[in-house]
Protein backbone atom coordinates (compact mmCIF):
# COMPACT_ATOMS: atom_id res chain seq x y z
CA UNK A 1 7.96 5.13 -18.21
CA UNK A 2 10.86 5.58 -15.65
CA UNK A 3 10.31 5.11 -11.84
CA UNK A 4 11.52 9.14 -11.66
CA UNK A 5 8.48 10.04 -13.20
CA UNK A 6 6.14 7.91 -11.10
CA UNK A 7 8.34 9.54 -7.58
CA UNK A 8 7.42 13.16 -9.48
CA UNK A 9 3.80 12.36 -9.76
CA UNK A 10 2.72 10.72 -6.46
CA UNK A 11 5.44 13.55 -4.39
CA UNK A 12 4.27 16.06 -6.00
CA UNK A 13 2.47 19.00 -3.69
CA UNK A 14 -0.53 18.37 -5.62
CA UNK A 15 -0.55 14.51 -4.52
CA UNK A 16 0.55 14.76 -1.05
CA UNK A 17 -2.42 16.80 -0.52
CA UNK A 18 -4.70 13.65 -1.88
CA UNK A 19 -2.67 10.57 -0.37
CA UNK A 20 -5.51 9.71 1.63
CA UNK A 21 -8.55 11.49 0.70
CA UNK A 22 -8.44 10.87 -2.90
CA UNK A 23 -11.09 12.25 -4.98
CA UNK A 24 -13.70 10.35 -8.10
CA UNK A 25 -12.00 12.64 -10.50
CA UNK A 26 -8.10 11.97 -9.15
CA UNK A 27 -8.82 8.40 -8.69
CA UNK A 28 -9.50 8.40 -12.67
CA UNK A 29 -6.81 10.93 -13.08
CA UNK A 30 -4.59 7.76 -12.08
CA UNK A 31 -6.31 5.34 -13.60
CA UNK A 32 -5.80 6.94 -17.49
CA UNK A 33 -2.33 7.88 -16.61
CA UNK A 34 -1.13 4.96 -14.76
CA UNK A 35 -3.10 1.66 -15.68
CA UNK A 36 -1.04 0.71 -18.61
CA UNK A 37 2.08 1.10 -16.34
CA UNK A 38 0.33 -1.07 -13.11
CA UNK A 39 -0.33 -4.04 -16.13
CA UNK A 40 2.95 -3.93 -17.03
CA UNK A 41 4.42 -3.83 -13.64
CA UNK A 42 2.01 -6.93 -12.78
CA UNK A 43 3.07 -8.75 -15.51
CA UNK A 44 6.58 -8.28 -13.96
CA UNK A 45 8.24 -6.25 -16.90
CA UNK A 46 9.36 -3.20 -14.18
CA UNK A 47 11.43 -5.89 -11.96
CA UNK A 48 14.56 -4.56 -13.00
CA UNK A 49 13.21 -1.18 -10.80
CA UNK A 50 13.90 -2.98 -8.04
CA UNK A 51 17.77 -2.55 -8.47
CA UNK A 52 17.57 0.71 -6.85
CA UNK A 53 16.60 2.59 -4.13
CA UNK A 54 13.96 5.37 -5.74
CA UNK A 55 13.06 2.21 -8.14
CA UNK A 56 11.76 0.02 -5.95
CA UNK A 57 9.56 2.69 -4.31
CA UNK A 58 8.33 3.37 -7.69
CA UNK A 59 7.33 0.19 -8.14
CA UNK A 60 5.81 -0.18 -4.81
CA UNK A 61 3.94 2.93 -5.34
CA UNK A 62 2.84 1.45 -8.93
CA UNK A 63 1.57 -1.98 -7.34
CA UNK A 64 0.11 -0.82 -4.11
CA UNK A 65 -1.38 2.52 -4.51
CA UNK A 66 -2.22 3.47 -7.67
CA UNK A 67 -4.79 0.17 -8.16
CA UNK A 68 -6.44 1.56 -4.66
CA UNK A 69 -7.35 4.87 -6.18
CA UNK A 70 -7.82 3.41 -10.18
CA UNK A 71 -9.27 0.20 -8.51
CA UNK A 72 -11.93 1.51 -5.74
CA UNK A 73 -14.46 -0.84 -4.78
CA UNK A 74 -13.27 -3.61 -6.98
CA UNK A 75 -11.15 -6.53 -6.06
CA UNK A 76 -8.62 -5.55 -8.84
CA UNK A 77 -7.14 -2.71 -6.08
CA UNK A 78 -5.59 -5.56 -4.04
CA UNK A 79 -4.72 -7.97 -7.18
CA UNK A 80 -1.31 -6.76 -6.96
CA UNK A 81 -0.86 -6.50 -3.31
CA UNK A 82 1.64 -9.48 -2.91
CA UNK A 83 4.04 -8.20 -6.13
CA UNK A 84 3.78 -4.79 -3.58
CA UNK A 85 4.36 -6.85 -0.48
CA UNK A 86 7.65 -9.10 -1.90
CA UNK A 87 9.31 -5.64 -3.74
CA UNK A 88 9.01 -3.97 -0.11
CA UNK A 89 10.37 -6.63 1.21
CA UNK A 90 13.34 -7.10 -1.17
CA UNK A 91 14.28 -3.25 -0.67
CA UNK A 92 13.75 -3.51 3.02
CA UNK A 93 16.75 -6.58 2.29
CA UNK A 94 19.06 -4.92 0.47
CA UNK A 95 18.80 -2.10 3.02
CA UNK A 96 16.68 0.24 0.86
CA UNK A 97 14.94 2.15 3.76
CA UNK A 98 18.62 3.34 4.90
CA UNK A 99 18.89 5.23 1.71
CA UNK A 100 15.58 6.92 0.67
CA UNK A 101 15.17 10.12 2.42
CA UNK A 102 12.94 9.90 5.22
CA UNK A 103 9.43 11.78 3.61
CA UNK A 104 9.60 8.79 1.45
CA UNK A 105 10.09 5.57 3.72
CA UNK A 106 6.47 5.55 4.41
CA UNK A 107 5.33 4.44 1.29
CA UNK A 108 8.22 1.92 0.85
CA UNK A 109 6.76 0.34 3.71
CA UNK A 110 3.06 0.56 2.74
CA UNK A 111 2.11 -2.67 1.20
CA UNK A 112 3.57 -4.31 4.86
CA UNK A 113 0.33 -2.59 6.42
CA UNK A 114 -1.71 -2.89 3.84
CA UNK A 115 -0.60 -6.96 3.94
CA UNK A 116 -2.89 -9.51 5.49
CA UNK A 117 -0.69 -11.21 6.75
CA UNK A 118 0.52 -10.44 10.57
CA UNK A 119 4.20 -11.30 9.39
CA UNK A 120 4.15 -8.91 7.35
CA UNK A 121 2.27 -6.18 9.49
CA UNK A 122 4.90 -6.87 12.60
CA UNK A 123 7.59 -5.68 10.16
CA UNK A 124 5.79 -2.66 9.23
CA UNK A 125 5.25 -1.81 12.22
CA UNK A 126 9.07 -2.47 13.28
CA UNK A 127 10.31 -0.59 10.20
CA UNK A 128 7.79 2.40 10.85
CA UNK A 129 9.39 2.37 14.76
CA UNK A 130 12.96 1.98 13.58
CA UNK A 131 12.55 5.04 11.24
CA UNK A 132 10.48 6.94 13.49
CA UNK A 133 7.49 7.54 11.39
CA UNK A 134 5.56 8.31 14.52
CA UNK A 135 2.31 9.18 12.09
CA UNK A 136 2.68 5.96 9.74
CA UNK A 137 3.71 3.98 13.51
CA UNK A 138 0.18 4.69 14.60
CA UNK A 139 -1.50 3.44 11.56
CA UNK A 140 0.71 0.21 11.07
CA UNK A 141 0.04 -0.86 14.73
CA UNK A 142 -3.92 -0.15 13.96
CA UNK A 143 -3.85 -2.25 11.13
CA UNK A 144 -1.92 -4.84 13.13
CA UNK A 145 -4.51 -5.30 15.75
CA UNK A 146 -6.93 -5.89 13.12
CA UNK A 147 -4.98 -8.52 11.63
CA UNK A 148 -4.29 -10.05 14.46
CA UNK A 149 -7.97 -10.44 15.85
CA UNK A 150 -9.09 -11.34 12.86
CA UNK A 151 -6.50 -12.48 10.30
CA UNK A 152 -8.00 -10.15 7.35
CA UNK A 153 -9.13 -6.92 7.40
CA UNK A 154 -13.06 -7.17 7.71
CA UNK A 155 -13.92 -3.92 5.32
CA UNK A 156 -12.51 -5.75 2.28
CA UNK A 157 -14.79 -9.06 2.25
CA UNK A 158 -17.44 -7.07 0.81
CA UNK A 159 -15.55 -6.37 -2.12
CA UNK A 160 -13.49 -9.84 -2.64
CA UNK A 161 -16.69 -11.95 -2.20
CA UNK A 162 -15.66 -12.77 1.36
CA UNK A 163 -18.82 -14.41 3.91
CA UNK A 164 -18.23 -11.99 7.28
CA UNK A 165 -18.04 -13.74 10.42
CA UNK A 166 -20.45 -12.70 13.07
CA UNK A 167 -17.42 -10.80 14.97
CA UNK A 168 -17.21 -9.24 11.59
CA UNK A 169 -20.06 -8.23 11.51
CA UNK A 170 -20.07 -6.73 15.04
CA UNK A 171 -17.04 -5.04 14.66
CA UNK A 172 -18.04 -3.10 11.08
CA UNK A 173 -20.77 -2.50 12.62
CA UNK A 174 -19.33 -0.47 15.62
CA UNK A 175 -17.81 2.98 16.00
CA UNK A 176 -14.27 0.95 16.29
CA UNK A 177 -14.70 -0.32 12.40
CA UNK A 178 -11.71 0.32 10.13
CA UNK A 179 -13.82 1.08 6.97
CA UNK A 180 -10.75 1.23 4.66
């Protein structure tokens, strides 16, 4: 597998139409494709994608969003989160986001929002600004708040065997609830 053919998949018009309102049938689409490659990418044996600009995204793209759609519902879709989180990060470093063409920055910045961690979310939201991702801004500062008041997003305890708290619980079960 090369990181070009991961970019040709998940760009593709076909994709783009699904980034976020994936489908049963796509979402195992991915999975018999593209499980094989997330394992190996866990297991750290696509590191060296990192040493360039389309790479990294590939492998953000492998760690972040493919185990959402293959993952659904199971804790597995945010086992690889931090791998997602760090390679972001390490692009973001060597100054990654300067060179990818701008329809692709917002993935490269993904796992920051997806992050629960609020030091990671205040760069994704400053990266989102910088590049002027107006869309993607919305969303990261969104996921921000949420971090912020409650220092984990609520919709995943459910699924990683997490106790709610009763503002938790309140706020899933208001119209203001981030369901994921």
């Amino acid at each position: 597998m090369q990181p070009s053919e991961i970019i040709d998949f998940w760009y593709s018009d076909r994709m783009r139409k699904r980034w976020f309102s994936s489908t049963p049938e796509l979402d195992r689409e991915i999975e018999e494709k593209f499980e094989d490659v997330w394992e190996l990418a866990a297991a750290g044996e696509f590191d060296d994608w990192q040493d360039t600009p389309e790479g990294a995204l590939a492998l953000v793209i492998v760690l972040d969003q493919f185990p959402l759609n293959m993952f659904r519902g199971d804790p597995r879709s945010f086992q690889t989160e931090r791998k997602a989180v760090e390679v972001s990060r390490a692009a973001i470093g060597k100054g990654f986001d300067n060179e990818l063409s701008r329809d692709r920055l917002g993935f490269l910045f993904m796992p920051l929002m997806h992050s629960e961690n609020l030091e990671d979310q205040d760069l994704s939201v400053e990266k989102f600004r910088q590049h002027g991702l107006t869309d993607n801004l919305r969303f990261a500062e969104h996921h921000r708040g949420i971090i912020s008041r409650f220092g984990r997003f609520p919709h995943r305890n459910a699924i990683l065997g997490r106790e709610n708290t009763s503002a938790e619980d309140e706020y899933l079960a208001s119209k203001e609830a981030f369901l994921g």
